[in-house]
PDB file of N, CA and C in Angstrom:
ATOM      1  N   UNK A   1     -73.696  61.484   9.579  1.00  0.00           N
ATOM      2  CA  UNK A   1     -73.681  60.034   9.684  1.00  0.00           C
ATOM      3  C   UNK A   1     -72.269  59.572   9.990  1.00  0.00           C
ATOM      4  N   UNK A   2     -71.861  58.573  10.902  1.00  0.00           N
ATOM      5  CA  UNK A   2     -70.846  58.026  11.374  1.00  0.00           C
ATOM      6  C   UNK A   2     -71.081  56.805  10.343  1.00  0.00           C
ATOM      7  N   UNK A   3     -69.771  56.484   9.773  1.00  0.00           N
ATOM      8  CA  UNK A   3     -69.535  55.141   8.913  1.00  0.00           C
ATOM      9  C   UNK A   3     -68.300  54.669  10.151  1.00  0.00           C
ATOM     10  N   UNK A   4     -68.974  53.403  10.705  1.00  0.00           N
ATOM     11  CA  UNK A   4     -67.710  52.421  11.625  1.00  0.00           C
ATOM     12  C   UNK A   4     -67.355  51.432  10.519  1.00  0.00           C
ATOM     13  N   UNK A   5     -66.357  50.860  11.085  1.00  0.00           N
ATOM     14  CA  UNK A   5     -65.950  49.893  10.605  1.00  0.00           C
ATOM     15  C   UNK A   5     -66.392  48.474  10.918  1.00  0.00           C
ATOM     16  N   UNK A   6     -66.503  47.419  10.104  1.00  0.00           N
ATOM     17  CA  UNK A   6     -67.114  46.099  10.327  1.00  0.00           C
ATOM     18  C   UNK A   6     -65.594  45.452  10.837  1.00  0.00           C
ATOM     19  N   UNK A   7     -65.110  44.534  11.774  1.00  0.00           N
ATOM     20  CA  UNK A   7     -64.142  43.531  11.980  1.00  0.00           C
ATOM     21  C   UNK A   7     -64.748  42.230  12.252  1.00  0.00           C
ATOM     22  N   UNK A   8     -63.809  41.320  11.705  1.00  0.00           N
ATOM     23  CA  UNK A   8     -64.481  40.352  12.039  1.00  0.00           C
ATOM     24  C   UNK A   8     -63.682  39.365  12.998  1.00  0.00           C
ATOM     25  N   UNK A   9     -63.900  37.915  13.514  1.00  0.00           N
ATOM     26  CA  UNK A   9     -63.728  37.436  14.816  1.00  0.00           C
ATOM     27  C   UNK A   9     -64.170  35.892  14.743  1.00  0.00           C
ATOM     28  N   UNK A  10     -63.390  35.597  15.928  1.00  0.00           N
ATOM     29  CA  UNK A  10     -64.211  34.505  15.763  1.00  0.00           C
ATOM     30  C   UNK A  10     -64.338  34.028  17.223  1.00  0.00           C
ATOM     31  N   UNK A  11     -65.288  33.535  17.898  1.00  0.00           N
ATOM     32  CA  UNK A  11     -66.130  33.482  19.040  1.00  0.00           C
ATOM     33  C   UNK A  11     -66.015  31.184  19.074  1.00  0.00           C
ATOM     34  N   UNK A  12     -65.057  31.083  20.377  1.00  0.00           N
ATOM     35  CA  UNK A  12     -65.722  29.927  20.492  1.00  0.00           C
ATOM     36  C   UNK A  12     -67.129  29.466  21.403  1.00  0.00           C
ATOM     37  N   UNK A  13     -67.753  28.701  20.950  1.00  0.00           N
ATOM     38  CA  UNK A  13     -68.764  28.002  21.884  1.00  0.00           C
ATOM     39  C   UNK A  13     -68.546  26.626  22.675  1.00  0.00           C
ATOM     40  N   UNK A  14     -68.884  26.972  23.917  1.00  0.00           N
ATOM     41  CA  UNK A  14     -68.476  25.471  24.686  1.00  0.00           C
ATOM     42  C   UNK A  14     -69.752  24.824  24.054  1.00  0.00           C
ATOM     43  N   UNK A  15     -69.292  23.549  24.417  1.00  0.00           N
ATOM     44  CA  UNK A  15     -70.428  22.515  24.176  1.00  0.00           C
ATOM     45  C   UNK A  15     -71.626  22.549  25.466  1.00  0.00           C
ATOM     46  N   UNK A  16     -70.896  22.809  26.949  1.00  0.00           N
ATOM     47  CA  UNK A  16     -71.947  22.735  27.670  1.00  0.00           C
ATOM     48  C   UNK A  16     -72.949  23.514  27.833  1.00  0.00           C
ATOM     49  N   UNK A  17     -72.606  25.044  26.748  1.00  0.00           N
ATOM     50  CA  UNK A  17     -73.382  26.226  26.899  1.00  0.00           C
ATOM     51  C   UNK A  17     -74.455  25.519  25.700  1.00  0.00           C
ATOM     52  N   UNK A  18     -74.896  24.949  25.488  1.00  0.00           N
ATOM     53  CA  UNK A  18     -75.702  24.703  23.757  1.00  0.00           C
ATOM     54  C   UNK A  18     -77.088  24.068  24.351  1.00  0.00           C
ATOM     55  N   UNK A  19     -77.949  24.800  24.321  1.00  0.00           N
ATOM     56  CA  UNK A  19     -78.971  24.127  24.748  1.00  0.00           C
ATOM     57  C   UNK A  19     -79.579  22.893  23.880  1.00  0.00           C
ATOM     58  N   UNK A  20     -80.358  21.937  24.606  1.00  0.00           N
ATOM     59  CA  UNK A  20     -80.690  20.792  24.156  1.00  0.00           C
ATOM     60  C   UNK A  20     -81.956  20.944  23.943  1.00  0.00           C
ATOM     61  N   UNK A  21     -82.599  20.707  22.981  1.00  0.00           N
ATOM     62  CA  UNK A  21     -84.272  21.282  22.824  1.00  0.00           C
ATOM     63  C   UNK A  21     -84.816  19.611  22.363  1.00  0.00           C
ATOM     64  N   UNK A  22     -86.229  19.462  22.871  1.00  0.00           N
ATOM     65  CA  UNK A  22     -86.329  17.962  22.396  1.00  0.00           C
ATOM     66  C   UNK A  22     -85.841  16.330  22.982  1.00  0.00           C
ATOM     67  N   UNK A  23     -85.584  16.750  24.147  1.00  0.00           N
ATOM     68  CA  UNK A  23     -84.339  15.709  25.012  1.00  0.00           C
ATOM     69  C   UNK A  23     -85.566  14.718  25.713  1.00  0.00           C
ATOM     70  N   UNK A  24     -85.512  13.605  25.454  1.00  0.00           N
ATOM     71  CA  UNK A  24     -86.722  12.921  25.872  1.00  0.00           C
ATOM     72  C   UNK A  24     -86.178  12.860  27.357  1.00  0.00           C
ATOM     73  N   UNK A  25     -86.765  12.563  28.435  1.00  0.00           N
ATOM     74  CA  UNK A  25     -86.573  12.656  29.559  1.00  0.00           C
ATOM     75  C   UNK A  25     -86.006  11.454  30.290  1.00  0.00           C
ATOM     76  N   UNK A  26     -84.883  11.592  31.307  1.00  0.00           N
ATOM     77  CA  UNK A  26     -83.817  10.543  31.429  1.00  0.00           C
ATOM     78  C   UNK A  26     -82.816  10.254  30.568  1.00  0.00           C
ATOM     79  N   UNK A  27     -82.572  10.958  29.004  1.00  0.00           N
ATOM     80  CA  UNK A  27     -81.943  11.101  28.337  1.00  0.00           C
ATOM     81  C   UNK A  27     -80.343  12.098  28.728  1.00  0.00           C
ATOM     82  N   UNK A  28     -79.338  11.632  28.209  1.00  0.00           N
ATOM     83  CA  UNK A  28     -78.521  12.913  27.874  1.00  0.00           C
ATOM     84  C   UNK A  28     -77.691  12.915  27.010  1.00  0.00           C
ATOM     85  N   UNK A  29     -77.058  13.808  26.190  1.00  0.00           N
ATOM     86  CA  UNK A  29     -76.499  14.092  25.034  1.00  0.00           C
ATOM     87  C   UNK A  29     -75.000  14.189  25.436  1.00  0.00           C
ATOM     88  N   UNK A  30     -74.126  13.969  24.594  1.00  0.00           N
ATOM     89  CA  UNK A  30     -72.559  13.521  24.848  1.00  0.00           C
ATOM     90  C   UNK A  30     -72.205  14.151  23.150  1.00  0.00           C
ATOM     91  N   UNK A  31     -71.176  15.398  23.452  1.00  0.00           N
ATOM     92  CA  UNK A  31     -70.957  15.834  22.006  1.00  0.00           C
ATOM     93  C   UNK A  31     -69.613  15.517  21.942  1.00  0.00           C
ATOM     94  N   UNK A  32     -69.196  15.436  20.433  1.00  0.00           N
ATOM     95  CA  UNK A  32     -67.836  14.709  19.793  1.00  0.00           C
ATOM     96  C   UNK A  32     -66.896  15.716  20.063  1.00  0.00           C
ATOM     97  N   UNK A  33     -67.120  17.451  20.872  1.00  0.00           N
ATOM     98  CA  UNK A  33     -65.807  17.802  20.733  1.00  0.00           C
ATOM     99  C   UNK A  33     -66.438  19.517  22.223  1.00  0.00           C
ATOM    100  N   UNK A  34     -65.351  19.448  22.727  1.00  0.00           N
ATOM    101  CA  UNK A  34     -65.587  20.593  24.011  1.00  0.00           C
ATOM    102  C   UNK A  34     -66.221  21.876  23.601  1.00  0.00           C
ATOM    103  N   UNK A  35     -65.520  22.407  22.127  1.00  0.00           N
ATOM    104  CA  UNK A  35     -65.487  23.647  22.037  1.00  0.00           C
ATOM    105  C   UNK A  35     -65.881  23.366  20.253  1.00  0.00           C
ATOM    106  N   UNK A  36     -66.569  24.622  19.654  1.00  0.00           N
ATOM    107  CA  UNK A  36     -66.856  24.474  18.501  1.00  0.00           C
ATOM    108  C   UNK A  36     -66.470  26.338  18.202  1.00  0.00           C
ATOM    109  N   UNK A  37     -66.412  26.477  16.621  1.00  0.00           N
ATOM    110  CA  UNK A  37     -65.870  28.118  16.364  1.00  0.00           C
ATOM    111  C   UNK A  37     -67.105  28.483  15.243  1.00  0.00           C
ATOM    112  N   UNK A  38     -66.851  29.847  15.829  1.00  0.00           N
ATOM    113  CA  UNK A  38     -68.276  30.216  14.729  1.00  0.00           C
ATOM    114  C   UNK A  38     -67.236  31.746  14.162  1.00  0.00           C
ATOM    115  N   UNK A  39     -67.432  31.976  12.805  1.00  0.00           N
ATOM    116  CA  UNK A  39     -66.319  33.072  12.790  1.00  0.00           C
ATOM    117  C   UNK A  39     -68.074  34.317  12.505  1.00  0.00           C
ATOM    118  N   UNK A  40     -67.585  35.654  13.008  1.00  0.00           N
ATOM    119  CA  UNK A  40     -68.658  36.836  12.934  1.00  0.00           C
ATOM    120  C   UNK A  40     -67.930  37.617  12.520  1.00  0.00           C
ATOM    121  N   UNK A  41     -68.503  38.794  12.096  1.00  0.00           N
ATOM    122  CA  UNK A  41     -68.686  40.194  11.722  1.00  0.00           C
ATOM    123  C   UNK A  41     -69.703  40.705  12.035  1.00  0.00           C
ATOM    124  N   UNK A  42     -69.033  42.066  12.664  1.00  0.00           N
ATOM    125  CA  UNK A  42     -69.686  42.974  13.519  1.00  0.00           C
ATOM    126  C   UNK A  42     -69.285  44.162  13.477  1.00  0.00           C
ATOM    127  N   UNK A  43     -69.619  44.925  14.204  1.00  0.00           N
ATOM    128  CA  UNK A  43     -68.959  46.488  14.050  1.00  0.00           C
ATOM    129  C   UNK A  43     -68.181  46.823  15.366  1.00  0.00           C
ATOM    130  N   UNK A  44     -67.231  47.726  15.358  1.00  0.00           N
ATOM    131  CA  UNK A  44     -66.081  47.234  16.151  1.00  0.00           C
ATOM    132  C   UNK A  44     -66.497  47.382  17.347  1.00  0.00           C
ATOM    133  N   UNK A  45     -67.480  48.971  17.466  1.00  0.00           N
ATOM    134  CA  UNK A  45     -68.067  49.009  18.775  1.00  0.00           C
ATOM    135  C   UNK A  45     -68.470  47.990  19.725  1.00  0.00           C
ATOM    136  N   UNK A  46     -69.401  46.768  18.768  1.00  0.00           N
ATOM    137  CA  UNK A  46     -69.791  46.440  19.610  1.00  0.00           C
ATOM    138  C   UNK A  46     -68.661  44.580  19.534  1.00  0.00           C
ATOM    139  N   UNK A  47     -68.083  44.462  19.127  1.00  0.00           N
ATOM    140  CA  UNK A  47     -67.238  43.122  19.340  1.00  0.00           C
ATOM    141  C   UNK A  47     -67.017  42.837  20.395  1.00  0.00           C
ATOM    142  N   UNK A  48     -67.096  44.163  21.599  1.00  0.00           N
ATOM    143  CA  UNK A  48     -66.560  43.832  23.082  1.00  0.00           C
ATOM    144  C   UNK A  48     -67.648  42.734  23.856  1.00  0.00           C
ATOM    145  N   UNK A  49     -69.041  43.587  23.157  1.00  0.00           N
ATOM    146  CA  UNK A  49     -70.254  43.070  23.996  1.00  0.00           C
ATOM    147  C   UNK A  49     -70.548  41.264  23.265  1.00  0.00           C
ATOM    148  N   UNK A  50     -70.098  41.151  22.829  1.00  0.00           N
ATOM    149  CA  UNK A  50     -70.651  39.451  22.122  1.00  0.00           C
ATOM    150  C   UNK A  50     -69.479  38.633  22.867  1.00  0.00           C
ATOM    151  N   UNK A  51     -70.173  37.370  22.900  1.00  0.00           N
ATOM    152  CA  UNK A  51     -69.744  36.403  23.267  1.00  0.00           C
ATOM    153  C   UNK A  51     -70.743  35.214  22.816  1.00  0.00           C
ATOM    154  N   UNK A  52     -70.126  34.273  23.704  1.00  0.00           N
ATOM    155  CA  UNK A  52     -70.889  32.860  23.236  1.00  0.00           C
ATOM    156  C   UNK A  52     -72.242  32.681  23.338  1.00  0.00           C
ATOM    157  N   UNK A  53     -72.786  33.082  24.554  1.00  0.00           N
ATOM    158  CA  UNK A  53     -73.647  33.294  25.002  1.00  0.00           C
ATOM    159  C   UNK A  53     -74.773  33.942  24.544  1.00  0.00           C
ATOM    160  N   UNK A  54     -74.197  35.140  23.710  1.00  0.00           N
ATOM    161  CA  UNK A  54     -75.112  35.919  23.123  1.00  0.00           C
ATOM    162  C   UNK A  54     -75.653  35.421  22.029  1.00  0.00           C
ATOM    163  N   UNK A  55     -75.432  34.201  21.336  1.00  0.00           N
ATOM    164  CA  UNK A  55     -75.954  33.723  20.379  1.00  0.00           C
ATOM    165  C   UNK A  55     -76.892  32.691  20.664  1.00  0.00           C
ATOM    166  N   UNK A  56     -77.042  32.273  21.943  1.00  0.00           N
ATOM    167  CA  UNK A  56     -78.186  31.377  22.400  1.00  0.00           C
ATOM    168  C   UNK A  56     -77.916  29.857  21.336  1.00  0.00           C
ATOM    169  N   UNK A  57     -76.984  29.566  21.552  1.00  0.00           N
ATOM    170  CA  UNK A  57     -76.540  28.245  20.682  1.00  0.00           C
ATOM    171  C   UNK A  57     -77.838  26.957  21.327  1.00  0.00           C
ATOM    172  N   UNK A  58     -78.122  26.159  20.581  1.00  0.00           N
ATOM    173  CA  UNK A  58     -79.042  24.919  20.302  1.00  0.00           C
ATOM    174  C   UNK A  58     -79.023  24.051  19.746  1.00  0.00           C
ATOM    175  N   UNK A  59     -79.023  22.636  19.934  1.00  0.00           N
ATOM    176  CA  UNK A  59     -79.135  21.694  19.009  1.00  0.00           C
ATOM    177  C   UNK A  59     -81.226  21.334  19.097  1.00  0.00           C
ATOM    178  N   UNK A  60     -81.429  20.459  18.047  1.00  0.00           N
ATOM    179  CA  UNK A  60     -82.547  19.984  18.235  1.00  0.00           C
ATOM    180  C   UNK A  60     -82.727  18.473  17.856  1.00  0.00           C
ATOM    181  N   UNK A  61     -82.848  17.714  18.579  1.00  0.00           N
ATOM    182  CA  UNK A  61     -83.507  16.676  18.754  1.00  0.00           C
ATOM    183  C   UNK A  61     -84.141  15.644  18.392  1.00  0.00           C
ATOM    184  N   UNK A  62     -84.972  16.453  18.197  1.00  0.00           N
ATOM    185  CA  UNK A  62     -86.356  15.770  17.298  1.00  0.00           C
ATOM    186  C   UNK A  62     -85.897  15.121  16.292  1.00  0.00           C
ATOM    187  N   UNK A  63     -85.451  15.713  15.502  1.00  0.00           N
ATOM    188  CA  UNK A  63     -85.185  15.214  13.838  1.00  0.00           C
ATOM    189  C   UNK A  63     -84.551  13.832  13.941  1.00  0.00           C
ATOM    190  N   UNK A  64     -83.868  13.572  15.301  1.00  0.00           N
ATOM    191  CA  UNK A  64     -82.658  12.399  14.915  1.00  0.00           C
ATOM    192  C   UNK A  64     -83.955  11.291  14.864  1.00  0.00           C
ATOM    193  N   UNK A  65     -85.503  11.023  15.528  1.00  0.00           N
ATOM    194  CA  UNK A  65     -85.948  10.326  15.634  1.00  0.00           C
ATOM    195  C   UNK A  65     -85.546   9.121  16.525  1.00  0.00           C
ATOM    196  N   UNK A  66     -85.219   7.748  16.405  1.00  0.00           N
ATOM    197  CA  UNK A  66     -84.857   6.689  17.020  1.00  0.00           C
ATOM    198  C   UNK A  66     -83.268   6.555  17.255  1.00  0.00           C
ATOM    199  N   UNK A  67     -82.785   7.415  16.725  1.00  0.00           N
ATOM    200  CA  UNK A  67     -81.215   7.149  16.624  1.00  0.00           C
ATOM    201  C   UNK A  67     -80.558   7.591  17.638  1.00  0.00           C
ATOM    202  N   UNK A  68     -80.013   6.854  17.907  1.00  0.00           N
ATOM    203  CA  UNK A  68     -78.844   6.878  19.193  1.00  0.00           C
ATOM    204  C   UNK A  68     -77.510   8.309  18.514  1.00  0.00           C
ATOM    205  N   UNK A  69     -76.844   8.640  17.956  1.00  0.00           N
ATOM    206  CA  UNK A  69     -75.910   9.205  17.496  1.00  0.00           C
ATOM    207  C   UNK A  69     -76.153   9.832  15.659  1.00  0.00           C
ATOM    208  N   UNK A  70     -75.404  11.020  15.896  1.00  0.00           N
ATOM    209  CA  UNK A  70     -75.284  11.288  14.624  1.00  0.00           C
ATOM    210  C   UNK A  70     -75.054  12.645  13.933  1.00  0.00           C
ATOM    211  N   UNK A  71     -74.944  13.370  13.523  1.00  0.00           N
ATOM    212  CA  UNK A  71     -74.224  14.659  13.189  1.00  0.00           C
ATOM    213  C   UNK A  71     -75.884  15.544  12.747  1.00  0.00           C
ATOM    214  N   UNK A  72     -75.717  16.779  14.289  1.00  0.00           N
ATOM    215  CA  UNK A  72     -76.935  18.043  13.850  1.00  0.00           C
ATOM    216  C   UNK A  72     -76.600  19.227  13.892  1.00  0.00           C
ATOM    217  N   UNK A  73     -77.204  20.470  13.685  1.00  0.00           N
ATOM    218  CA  UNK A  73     -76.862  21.605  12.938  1.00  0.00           C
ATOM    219  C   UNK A  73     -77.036  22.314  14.607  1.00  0.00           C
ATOM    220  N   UNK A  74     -76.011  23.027  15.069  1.00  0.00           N
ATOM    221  CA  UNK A  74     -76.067  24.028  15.775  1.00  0.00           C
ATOM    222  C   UNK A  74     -76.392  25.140  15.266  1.00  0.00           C
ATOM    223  N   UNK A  75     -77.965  25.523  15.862  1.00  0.00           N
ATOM    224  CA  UNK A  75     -78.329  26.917  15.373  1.00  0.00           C
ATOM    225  C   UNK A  75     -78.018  27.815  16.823  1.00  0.00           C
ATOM    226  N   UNK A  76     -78.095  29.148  16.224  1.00  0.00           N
ATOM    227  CA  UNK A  76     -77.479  29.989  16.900  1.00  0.00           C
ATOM    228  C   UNK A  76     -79.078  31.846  16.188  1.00  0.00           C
ATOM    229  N   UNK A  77     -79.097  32.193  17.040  1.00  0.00           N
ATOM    230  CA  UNK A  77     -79.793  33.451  16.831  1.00  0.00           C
ATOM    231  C   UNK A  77     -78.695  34.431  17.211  1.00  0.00           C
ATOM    232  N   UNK A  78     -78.802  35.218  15.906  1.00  0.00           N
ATOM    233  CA  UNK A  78     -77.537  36.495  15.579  1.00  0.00           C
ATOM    234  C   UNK A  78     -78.130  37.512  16.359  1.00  0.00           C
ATOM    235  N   UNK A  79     -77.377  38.317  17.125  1.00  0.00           N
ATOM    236  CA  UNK A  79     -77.247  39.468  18.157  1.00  0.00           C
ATOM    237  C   UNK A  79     -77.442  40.607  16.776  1.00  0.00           C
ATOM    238  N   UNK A  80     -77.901  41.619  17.553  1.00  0.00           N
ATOM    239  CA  UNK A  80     -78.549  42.924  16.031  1.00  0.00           C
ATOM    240  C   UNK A  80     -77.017  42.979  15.725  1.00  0.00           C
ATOM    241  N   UNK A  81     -77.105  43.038  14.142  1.00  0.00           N
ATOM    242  CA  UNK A  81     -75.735  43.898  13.861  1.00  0.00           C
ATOM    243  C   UNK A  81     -74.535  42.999  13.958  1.00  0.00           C
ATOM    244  N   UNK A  82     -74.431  41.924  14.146  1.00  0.00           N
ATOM    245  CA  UNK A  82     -73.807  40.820  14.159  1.00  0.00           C
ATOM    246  C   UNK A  82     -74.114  39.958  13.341  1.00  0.00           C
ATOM    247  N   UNK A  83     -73.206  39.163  12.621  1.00  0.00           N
ATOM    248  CA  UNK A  83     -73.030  37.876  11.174  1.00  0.00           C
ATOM    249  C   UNK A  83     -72.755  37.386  11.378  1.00  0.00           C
ATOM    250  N   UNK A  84     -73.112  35.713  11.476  1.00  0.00           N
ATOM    251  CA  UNK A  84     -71.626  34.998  11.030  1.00  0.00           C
ATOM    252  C   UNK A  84     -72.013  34.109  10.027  1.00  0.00           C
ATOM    253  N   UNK A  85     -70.135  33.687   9.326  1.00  0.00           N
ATOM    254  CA  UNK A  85     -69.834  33.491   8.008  1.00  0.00           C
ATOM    255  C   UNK A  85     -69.882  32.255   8.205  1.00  0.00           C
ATOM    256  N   UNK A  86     -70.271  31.140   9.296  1.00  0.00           N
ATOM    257  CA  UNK A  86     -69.907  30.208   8.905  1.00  0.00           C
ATOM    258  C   UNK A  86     -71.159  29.287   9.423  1.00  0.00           C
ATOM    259  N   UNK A  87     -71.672  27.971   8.640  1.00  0.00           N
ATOM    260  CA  UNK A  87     -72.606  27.096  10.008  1.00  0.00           C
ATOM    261  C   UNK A  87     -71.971  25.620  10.573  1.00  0.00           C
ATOM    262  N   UNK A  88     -71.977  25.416  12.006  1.00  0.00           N
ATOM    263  CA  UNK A  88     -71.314  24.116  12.815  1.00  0.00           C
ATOM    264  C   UNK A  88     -72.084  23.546  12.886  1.00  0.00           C
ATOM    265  N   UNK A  89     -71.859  22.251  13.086  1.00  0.00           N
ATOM    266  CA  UNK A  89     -72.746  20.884  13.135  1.00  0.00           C
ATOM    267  C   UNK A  89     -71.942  20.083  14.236  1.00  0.00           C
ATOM    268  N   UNK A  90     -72.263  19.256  14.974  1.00  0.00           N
ATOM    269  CA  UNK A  90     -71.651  18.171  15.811  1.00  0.00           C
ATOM    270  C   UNK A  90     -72.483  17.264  15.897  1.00  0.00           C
ATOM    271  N   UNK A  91     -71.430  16.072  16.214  1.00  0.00           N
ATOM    272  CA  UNK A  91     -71.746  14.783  16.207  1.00  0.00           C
ATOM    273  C   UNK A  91     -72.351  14.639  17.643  1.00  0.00           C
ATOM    274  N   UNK A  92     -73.310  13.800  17.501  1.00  0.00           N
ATOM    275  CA  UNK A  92     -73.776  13.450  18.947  1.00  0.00           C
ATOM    276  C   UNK A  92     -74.122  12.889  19.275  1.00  0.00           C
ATOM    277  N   UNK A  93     -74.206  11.952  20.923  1.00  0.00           N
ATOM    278  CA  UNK A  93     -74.563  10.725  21.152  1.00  0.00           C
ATOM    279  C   UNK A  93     -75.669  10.856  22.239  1.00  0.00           C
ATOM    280  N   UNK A  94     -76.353  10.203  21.945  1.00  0.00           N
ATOM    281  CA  UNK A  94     -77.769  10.081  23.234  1.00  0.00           C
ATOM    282  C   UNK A  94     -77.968   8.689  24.240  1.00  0.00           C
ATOM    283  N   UNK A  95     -77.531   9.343  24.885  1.00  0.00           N
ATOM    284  CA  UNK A  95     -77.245   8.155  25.754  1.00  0.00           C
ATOM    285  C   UNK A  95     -78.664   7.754  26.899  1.00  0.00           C
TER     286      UNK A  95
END
């Protein structure tokens, strides 16, 4: 058995990569900041292969109901073998 080592990192996400799920149509979303940080742990091998991307970042929608603006949870789906320690939220406006 090989024991690697875990390092950890931290990976920014653009805002324009974040998919919008729930976007009523003619709508568009305006977020409070370019770039957001998600910190991970992983194993060293693979730290090369992750990026932003690989976490399929999302906001959702729905929940805000009638509201024009307001702070939602960027979810993110973890790559095998990959963590992260932290959860982001942004503010957002629907214009």
């Amino acid at each position: 058995a090989v024991i690697e080592q875990r390092v950890a990192d931290k990976v920014k996400l653009n805002a324009a990569d974040i998919e919008i799920k729930n976007l009523p149509e003619g709508k568009k979303v305006t977020f409070d900041k370019e770039t957001y940080e998600i910190e991970i742990s992983t194993f060293k091998s693979k730290m090369g292969n992750v990026s932003a991307v690989s976490f399929q970042p999302y906001i959702d929608v729905k929940d805000m109901e009638d509201k024009k603006s307001g702070k939602v949870l960027i979810h993110l789906i973890n790559p095998d073998g990959v963590t992260v320690s932290n959860t982001i939220s942004a503010e957002i406006e629907i214009e």
